[in-house]
C-alpha atoms as a PDB file:
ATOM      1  CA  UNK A   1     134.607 119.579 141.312  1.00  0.00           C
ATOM      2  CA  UNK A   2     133.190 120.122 144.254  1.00  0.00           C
ATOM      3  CA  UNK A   3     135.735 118.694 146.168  1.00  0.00           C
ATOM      4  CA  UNK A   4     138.196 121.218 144.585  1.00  0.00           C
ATOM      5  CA  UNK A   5     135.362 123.546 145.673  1.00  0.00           C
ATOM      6  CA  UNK A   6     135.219 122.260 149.562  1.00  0.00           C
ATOM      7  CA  UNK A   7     138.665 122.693 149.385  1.00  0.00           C
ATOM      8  CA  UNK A   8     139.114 125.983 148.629  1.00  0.00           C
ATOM      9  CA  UNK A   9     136.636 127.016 151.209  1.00  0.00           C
ATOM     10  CA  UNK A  10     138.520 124.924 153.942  1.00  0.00           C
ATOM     11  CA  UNK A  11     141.626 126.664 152.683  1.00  0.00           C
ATOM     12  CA  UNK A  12     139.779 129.944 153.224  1.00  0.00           C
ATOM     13  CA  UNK A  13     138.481 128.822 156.149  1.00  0.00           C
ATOM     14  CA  UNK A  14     141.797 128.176 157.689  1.00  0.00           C
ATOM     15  CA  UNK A  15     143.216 131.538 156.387  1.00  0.00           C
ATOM     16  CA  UNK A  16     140.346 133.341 158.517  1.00  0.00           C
ATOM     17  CA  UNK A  17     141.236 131.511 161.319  1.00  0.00           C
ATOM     18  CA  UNK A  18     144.991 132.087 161.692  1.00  0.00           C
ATOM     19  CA  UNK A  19     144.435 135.844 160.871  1.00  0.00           C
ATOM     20  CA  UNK A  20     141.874 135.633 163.240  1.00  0.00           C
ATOM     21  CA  UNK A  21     144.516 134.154 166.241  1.00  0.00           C
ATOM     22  CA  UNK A  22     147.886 136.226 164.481  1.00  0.00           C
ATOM     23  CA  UNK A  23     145.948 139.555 163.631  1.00  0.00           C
ATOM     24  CA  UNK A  24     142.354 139.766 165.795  1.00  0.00           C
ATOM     25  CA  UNK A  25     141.927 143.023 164.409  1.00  0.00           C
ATOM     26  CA  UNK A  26     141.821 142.210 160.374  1.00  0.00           C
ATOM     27  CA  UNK A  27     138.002 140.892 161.234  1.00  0.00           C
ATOM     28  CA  UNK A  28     137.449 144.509 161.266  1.00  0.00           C
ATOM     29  CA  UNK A  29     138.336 144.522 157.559  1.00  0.00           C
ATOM     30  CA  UNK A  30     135.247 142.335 156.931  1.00  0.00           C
ATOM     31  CA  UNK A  31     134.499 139.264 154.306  1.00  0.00           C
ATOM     32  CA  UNK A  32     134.966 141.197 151.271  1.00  0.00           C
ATOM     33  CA  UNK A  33     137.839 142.778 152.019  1.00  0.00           C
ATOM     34  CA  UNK A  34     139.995 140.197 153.547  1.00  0.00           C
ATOM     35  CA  UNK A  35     138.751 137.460 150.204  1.00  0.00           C
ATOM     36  CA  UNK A  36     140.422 140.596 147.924  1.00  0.00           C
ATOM     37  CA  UNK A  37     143.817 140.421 150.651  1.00  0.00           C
ATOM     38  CA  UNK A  38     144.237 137.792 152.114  1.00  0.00           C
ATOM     39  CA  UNK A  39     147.624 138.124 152.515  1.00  0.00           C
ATOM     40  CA  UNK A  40     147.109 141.682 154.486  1.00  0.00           C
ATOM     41  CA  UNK A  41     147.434 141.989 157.609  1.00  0.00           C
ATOM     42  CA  UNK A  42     146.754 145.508 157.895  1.00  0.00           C
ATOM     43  CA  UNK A  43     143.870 147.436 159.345  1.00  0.00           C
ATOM     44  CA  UNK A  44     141.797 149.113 156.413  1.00  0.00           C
ATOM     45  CA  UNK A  45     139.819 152.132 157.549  1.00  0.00           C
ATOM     46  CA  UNK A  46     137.916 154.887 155.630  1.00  0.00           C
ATOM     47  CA  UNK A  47     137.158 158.484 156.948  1.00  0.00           C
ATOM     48  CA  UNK A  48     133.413 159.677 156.712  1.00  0.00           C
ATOM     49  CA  UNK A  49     132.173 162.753 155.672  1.00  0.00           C
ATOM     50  CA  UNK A  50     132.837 165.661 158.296  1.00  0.00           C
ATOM     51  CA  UNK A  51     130.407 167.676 160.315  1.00  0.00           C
ATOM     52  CA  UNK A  52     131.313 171.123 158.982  1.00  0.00           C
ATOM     53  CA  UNK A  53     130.254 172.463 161.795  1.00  0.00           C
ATOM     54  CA  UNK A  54     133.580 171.325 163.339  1.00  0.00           C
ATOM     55  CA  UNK A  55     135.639 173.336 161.071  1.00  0.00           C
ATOM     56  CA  UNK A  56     137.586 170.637 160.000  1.00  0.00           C
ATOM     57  CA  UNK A  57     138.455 169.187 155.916  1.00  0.00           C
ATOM     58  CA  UNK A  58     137.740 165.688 155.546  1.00  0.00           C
ATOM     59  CA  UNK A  59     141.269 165.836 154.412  1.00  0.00           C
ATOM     60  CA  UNK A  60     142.819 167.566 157.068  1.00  0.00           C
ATOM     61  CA  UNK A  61     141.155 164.610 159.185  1.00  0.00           C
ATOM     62  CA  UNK A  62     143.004 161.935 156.510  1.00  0.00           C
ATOM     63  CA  UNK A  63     145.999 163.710 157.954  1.00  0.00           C
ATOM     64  CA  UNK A  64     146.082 163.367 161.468  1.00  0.00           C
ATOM     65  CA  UNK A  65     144.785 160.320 160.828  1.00  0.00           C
ATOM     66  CA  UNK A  66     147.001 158.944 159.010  1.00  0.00           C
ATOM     67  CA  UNK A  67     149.141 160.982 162.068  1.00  0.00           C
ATOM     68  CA  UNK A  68     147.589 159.053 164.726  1.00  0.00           C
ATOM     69  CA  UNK A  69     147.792 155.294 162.859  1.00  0.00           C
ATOM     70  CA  UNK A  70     151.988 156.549 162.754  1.00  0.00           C
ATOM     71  CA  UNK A  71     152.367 156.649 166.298  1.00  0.00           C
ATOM     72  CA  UNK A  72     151.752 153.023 166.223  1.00  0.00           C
ATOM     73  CA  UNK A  73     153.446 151.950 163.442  1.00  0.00           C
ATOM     74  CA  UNK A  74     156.690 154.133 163.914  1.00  0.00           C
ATOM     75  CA  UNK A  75     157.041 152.290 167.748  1.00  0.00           C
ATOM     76  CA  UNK A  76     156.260 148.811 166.434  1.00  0.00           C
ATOM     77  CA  UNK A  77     158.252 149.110 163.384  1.00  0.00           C
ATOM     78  CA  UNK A  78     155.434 147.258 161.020  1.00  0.00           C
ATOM     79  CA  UNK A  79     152.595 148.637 158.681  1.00  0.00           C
ATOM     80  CA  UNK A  80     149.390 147.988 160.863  1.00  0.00           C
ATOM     81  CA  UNK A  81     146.942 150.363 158.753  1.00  0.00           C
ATOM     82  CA  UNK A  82     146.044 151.494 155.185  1.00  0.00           C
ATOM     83  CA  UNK A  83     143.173 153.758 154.381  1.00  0.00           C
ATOM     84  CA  UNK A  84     141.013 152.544 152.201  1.00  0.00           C
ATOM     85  CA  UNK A  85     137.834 154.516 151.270  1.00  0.00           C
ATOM     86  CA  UNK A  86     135.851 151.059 150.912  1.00  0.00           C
ATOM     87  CA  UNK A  87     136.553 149.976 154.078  1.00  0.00           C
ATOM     88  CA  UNK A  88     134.511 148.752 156.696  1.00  0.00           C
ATOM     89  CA  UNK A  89     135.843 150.307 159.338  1.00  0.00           C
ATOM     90  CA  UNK A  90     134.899 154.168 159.277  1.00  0.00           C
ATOM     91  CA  UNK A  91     136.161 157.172 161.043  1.00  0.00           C
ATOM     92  CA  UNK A  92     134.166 159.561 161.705  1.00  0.00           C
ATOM     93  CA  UNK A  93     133.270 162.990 163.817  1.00  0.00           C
ATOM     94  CA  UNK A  94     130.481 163.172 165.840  1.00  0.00           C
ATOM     95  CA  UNK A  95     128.581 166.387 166.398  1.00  0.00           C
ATOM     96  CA  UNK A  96     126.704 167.110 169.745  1.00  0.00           C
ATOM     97  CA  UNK A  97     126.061 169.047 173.091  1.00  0.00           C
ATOM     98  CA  UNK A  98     129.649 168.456 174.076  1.00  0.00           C
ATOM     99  CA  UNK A  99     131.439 169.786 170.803  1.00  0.00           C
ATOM    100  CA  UNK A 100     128.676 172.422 170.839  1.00  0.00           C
ATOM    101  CA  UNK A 101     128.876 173.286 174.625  1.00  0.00           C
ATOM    102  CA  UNK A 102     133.251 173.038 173.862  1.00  0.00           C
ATOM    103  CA  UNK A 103     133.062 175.781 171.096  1.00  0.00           C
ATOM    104  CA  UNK A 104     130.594 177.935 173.644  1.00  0.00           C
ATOM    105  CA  UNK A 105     132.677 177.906 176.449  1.00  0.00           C
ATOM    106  CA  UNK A 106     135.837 178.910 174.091  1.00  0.00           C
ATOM    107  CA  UNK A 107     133.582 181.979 172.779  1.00  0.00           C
ATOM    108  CA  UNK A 108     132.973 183.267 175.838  1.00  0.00           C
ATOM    109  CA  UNK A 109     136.074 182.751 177.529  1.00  0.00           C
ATOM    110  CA  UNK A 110     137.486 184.520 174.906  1.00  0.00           C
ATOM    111  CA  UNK A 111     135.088 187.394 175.632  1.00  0.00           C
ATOM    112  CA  UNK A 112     135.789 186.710 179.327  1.00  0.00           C
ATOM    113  CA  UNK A 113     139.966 187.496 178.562  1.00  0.00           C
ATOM    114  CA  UNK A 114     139.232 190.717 176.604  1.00  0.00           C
ATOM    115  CA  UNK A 115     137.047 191.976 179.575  1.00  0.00           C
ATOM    116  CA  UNK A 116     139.156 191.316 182.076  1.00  0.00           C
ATOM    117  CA  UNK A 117     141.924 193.030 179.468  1.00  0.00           C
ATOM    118  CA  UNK A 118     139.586 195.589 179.090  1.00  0.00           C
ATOM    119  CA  UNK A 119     139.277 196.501 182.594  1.00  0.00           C
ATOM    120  CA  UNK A 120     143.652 195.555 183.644  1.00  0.00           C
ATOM    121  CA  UNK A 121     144.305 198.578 181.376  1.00  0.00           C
ATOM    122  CA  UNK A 122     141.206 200.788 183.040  1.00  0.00           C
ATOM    123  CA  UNK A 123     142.894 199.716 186.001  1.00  0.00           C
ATOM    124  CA  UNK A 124     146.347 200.757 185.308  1.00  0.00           C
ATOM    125  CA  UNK A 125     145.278 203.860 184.269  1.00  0.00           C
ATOM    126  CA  UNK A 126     143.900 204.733 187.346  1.00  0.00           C
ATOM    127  CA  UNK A 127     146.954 203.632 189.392  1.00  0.00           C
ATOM    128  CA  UNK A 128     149.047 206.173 187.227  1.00  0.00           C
ATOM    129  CA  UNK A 129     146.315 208.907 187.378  1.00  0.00           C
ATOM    130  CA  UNK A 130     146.404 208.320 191.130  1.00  0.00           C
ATOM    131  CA  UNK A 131     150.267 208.845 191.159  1.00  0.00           C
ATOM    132  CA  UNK A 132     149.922 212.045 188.964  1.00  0.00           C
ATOM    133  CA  UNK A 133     147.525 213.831 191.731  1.00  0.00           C
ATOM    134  CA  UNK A 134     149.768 212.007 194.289  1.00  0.00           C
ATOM    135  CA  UNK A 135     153.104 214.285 192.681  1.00  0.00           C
ATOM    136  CA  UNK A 136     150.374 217.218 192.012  1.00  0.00           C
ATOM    137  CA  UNK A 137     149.212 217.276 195.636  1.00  0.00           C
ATOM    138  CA  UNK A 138     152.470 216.782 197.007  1.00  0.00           C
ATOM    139  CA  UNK A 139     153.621 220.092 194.876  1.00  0.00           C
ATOM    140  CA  UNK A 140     150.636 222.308 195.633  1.00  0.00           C
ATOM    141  CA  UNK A 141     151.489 221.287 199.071  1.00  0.00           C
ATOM    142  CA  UNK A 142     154.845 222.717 198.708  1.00  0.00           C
ATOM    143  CA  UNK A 143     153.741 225.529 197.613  1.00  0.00           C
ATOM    144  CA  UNK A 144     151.620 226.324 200.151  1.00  0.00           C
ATOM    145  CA  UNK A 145     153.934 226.105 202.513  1.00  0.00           C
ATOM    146  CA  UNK A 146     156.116 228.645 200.595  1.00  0.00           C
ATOM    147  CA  UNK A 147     153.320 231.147 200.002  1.00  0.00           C
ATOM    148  CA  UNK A 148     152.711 230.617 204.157  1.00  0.00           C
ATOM    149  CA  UNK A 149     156.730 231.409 204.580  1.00  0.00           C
ATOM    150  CA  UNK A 150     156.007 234.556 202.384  1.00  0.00           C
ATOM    151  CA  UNK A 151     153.163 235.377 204.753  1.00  0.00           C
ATOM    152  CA  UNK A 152     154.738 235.436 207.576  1.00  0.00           C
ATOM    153  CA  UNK A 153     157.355 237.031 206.382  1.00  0.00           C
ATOM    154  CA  UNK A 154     155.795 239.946 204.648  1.00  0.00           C
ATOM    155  CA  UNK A 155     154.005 240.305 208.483  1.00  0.00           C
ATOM    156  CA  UNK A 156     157.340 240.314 210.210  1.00  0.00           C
ATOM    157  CA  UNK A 157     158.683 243.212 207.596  1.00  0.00           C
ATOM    158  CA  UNK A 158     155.635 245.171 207.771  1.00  0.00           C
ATOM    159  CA  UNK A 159     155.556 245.180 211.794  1.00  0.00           C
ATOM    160  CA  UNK A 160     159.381 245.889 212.015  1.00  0.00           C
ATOM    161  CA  UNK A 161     158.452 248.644 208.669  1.00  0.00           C
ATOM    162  CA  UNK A 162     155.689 250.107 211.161  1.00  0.00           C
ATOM    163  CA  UNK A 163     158.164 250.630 214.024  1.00  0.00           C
ATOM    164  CA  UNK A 164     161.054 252.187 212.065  1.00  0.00           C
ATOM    165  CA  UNK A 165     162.605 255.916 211.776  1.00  0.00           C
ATOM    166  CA  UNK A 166     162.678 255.389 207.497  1.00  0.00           C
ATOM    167  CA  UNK A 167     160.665 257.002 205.559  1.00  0.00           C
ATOM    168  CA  UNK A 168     156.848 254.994 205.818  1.00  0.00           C
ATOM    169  CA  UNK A 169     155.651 255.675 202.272  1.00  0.00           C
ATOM    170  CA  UNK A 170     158.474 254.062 200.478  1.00  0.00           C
ATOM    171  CA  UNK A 171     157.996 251.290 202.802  1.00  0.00           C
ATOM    172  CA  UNK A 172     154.372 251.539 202.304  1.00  0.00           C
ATOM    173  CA  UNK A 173     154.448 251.316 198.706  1.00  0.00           C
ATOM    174  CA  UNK A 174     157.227 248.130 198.878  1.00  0.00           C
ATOM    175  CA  UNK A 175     154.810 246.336 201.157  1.00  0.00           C
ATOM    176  CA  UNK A 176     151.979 247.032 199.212  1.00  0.00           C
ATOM    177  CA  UNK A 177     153.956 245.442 195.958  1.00  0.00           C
ATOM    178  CA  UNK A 178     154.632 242.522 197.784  1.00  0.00           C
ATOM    179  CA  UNK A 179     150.947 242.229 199.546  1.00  0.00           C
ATOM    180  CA  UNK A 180     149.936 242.161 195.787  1.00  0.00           C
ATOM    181  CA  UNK A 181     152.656 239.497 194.360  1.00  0.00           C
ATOM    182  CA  UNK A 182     151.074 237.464 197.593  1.00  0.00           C
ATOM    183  CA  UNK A 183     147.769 238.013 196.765  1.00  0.00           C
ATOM    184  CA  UNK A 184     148.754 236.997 192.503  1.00  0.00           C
ATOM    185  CA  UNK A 185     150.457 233.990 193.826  1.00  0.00           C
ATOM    186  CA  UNK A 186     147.328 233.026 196.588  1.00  0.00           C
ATOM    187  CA  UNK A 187     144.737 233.493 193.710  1.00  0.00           C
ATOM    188  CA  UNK A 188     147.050 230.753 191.098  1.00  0.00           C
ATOM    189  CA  UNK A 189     147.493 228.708 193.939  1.00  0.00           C
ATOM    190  CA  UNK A 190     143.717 228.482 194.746  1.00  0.00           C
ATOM    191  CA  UNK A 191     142.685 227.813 191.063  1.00  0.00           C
ATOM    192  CA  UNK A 192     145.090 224.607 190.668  1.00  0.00           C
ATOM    193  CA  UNK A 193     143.418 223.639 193.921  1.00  0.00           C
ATOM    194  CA  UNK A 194     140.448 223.945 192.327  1.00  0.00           C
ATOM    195  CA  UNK A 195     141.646 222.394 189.177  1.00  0.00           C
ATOM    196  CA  UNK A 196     143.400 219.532 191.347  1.00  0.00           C
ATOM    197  CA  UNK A 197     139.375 218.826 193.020  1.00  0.00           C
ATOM    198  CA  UNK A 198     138.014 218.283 189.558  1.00  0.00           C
ATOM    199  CA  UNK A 199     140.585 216.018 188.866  1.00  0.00           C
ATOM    200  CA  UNK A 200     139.760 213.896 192.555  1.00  0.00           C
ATOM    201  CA  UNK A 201     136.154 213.694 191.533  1.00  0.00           C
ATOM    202  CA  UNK A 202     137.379 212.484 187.774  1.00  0.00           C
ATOM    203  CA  UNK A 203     139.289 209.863 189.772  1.00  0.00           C
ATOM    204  CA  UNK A 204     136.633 209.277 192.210  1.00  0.00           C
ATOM    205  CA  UNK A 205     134.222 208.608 188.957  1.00  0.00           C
ATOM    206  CA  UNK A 206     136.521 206.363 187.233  1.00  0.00           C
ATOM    207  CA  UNK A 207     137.013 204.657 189.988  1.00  0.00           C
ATOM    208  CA  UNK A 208     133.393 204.190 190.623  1.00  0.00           C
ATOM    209  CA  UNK A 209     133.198 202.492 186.867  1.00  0.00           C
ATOM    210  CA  UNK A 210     136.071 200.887 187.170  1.00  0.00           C
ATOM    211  CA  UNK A 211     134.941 198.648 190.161  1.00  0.00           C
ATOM    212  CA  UNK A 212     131.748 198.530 188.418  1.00  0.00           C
ATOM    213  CA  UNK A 213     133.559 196.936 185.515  1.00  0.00           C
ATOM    214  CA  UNK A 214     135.385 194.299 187.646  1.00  0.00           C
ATOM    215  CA  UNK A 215     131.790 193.614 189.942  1.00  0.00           C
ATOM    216  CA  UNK A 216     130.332 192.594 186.563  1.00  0.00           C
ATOM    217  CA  UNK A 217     133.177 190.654 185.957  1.00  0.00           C
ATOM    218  CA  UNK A 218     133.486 188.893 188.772  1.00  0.00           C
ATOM    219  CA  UNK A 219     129.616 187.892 188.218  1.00  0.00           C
ATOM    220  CA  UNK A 220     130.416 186.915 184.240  1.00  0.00           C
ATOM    221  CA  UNK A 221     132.856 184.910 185.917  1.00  0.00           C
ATOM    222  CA  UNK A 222     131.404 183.303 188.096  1.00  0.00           C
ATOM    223  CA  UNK A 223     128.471 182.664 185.658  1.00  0.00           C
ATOM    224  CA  UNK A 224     130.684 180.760 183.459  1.00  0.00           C
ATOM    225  CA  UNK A 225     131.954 178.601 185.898  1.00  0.00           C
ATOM    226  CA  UNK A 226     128.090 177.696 186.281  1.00  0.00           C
ATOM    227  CA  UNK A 227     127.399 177.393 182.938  1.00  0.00           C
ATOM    228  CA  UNK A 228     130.516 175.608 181.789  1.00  0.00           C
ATOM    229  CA  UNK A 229     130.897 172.543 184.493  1.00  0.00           C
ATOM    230  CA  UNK A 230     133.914 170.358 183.902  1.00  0.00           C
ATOM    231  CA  UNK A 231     132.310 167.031 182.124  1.00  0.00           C
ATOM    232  CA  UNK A 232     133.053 163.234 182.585  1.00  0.00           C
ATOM    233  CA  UNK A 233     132.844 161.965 179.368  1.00  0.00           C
ATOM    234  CA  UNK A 234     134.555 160.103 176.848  1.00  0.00           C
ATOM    235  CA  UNK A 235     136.171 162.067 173.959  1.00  0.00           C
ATOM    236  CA  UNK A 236     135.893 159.425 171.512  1.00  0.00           C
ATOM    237  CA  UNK A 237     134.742 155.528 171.299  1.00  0.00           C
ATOM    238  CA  UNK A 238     135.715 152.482 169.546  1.00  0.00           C
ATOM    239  CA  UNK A 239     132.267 150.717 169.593  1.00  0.00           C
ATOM    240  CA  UNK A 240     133.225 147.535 167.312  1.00  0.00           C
ATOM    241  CA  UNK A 241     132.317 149.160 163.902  1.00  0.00           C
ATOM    242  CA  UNK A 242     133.375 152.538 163.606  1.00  0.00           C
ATOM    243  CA  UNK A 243     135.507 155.244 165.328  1.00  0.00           C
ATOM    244  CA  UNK A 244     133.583 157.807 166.610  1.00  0.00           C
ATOM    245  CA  UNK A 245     134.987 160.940 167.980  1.00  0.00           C
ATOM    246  CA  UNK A 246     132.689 163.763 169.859  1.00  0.00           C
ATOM    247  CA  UNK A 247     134.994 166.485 171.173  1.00  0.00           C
ATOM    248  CA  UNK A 248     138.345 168.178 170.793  1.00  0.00           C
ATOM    249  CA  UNK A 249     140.116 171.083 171.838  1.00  0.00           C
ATOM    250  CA  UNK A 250     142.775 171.348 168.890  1.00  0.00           C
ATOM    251  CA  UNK A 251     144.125 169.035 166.284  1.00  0.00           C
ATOM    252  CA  UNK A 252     146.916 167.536 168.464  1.00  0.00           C
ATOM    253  CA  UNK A 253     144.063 166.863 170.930  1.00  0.00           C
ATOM    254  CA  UNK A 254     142.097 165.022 167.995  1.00  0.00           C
ATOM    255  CA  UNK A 255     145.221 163.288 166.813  1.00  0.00           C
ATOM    256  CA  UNK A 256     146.239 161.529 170.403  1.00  0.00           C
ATOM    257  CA  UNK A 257     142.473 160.527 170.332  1.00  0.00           C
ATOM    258  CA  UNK A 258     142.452 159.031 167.723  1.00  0.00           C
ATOM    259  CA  UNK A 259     145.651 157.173 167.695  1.00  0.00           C
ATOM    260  CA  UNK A 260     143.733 155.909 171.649  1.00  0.00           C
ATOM    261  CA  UNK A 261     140.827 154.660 169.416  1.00  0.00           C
ATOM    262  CA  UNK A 262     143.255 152.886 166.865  1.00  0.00           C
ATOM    263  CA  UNK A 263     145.046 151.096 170.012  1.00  0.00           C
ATOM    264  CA  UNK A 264     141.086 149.443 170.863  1.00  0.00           C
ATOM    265  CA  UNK A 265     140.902 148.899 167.363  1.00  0.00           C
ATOM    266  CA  UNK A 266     144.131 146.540 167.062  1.00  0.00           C
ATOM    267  CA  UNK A 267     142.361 145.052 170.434  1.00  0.00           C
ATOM    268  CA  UNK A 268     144.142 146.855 173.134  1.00  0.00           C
ATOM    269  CA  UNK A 269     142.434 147.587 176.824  1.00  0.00           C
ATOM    270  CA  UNK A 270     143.898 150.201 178.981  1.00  0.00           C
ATOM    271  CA  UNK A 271     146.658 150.616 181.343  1.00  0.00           C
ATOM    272  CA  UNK A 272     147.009 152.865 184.425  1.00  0.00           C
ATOM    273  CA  UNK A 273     149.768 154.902 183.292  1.00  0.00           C
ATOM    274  CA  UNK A 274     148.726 158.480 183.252  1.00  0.00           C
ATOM    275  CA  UNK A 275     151.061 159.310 180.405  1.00  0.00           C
ATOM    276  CA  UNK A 276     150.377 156.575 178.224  1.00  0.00           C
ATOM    277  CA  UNK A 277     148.339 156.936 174.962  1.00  0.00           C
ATOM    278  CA  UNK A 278     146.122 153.719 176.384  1.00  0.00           C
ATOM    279  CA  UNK A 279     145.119 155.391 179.866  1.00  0.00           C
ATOM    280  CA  UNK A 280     141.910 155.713 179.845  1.00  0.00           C
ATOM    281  CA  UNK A 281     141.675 159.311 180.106  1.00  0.00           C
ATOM    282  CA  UNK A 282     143.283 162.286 177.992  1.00  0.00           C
ATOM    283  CA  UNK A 283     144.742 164.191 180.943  1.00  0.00           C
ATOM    284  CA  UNK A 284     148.931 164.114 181.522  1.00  0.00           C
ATOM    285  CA  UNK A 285     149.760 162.776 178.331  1.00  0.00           C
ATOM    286  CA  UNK A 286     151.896 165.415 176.226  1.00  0.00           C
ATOM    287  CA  UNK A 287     149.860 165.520 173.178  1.00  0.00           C
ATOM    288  CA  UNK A 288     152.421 167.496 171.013  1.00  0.00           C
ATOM    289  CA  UNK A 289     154.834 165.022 169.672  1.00  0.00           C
ATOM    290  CA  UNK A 290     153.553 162.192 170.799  1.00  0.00           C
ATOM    291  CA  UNK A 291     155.655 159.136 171.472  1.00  0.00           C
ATOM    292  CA  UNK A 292     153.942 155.981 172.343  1.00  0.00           C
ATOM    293  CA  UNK A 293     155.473 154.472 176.009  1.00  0.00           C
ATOM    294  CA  UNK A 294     156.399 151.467 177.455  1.00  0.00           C
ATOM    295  CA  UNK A 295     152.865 150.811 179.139  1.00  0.00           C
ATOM    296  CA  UNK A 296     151.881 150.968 175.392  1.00  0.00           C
ATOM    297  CA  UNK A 297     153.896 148.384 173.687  1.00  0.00           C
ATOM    298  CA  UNK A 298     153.415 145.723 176.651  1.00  0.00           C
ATOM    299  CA  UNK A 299     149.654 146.046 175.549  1.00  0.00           C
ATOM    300  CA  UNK A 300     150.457 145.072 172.361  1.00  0.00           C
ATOM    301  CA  UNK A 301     153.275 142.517 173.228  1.00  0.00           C
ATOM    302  CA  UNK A 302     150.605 140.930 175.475  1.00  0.00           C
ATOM    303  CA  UNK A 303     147.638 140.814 173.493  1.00  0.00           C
END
C-alpha cells in the first residue's frame, strides 16, 4: 500500500514538474487546482469584485477580459486561459490617486473645452459685429459725403440765385425747400451717428469681457497644466499573484492592459518595440483592434 501510495505521489510529482518546464505559467493555477486538471494546461484566472467607483460591471470586466486573454490565443492558435471563479489567480481593479487624479483631470478638461467653446462663439460674434459697424460706417460715410455734395451745391445755386435777373422770391422759397430737405437729411444723418457710437462702446464693452473671458482662460489653463502633470507610472502590474490594474482612460485602454499583464503572466519580459503589446509602456501601440506583433510571438517562441 504504501508503495502504491509513493507511487502515485512520484507520478504527481513528475506531472508538476513537466508542466512546470512545458507550461511555467500553470504554477499560477496552484496545488488544488492543477490535482483537479492535471491534464490542463491552461491559465485559470478569476475576476474580483470591482471598485464601483470606476464605473465599470464586474461583467463588463469578464468581457474585455476574456478580450484581452483572445489576443493571445487568436495569434498562437491554442487555448492558454479559462476563467474560473475559484482560481488562484485574480484580476482585479485597483482604486487610487492616479484613477482619482485621471477622472479629475477629464472633469475639468471637459469644463476647460466648453469655456474655451464658450468664449470661440463670444469671439465670433464680435468679429461679425465688428464687420456690421465696419459696412455701417462705411455707409454713413457715404452719406456724408453726399449730404457735403448737396451742400455745396445748394451754396453754388444760391450764390448764382443771388446774382440773377429772375424773380428772387421764387428762388427764395426753392432754396429755402431745399435748405430744409438738407437740414431733415443732416439731423437723420447725425442720429445714426449717434446710434452707430452706442453701438462702438457696445463693441468696446464686449470686447472688454471678451478678453476678460480668454485672460481667465488662459490662467484655468495654465492652472491645469500645474495641477495635472504628466505621470510615470505603471498602468497595471503582474506582481506573481494577482493582476492588478490602477488606471485607464477607456475600455480599449483597459483591454490592451490587460492582455500586457496576461503576456507576464504566461512568463513573458518585454521587448523594445514601441508597437508591441509587450513594450513596456502603453504609448504607440493602436489599442483599437489590437493585433499582437512579431516582437510578441518571439517572446513566447523564446521563453
Amino acid at each position: 500500500m504504501a508503495k502504491i501510495i509513493l507511487l502515485i505521489l512520484i507520478s504527481i510529482l513528475g506531472v508538476f514538474i513537466y508542466q512546470n518546464i512545458q507550461h511555467p505559467h500553470v504554477r499560477l493555477n496552484g496545488v488544488a487546482d492543477r490535482l483537479s486538471h492535471p491534464f490542463d494546461t491552461r491559465l485559470r484566472y478569476r475576476i474580483a469584485p470591482v471598485d464601483p467607483r470606476f464605473e465599470l460591471s464586474q461583467e463588463e470586466l469578464l468581457k474585455l477580459t476574456q478580450e484581452a486573454t483572445a489576443m493571445w490565443e487568436k495569434a498562437l492558435q491554442q487555448s492558454l486561459f479559462v476563467y474560473d471563479p475559484d482560481a488562484a489567480l485574480e484580476v482585479k481593479l485597483v482604486y487610487d490617486d492616479r484613477q482619482h487624479e485621471f477622472k479629475l483631470s477629464q472633469t475639468e478638461e471637459q469644463r476647460l473645452l466648453a469655456r474655451q467653446a464658450e468664449w470661440q462663439t463670444k469671439n465670433q460674434e464680435l468679429v461679425e459685429l465688428e464687420q456690421q459697424l465696419l459696412d455701417q460706417q462705411n455707409f454713413l460715410s457715404l452719406k456724408q459725403q453726399r449730404i457735403d455734395q448737396e451742400v455745396e451745391a445748394f451754396q453754388r445755386d444760391a450764390q448764382a440765385i443771388m446774382q440773377s435777373q429772375k424773380d428772387p422770391i421764387q428762388q427764395k422759397n426753392i432754396l429755402q425747400q431745399r435748405q430744409q430737405l438738407l437740414r431733415q437729411n443732416m439731423q437723420e444723418l447725425g442720429q445714426e451717428v449717434n446710434q452707430f457710437n452706442l453701438k462702438i462702446d457696445e463693441l468696446n464693452k464686449k470686447i472688454e469681457h471678451t478678453n476678460t473671458l480668454r485672460d481667465q482662460l488662459e490662467h484655468e489653463v495654465k492652472k491645469f497644466h500645474q495641477r495635472f502633470q504628466p505621470r510615470l507610472f505603471d498602468k497595471g502590474i503582474f506582481n506573481g499573484k494577482a493582476i492588478e490594474v490602477y488606471q485607464f482612460n477607456q475600455k480599449d485602454d483597459l483591454r490592451i492592459t490587460l492582455a500586457h499583464e496576461f503576456g507576464h503572466a504566461l512568463g513573458l519580459n518585454h521587448h523594445d518595440d514601441p508597437e508591441g503589446l509587450m513594450y513596456p509602456e502603453l504609448k504607440a501601440q493602436k489599442i483599437e483592434n489590437f493585433e499582437l506583433r512579431a516582437s510578441d510571438l518571439s517572446l513566447w517562441q523564446k521563453r
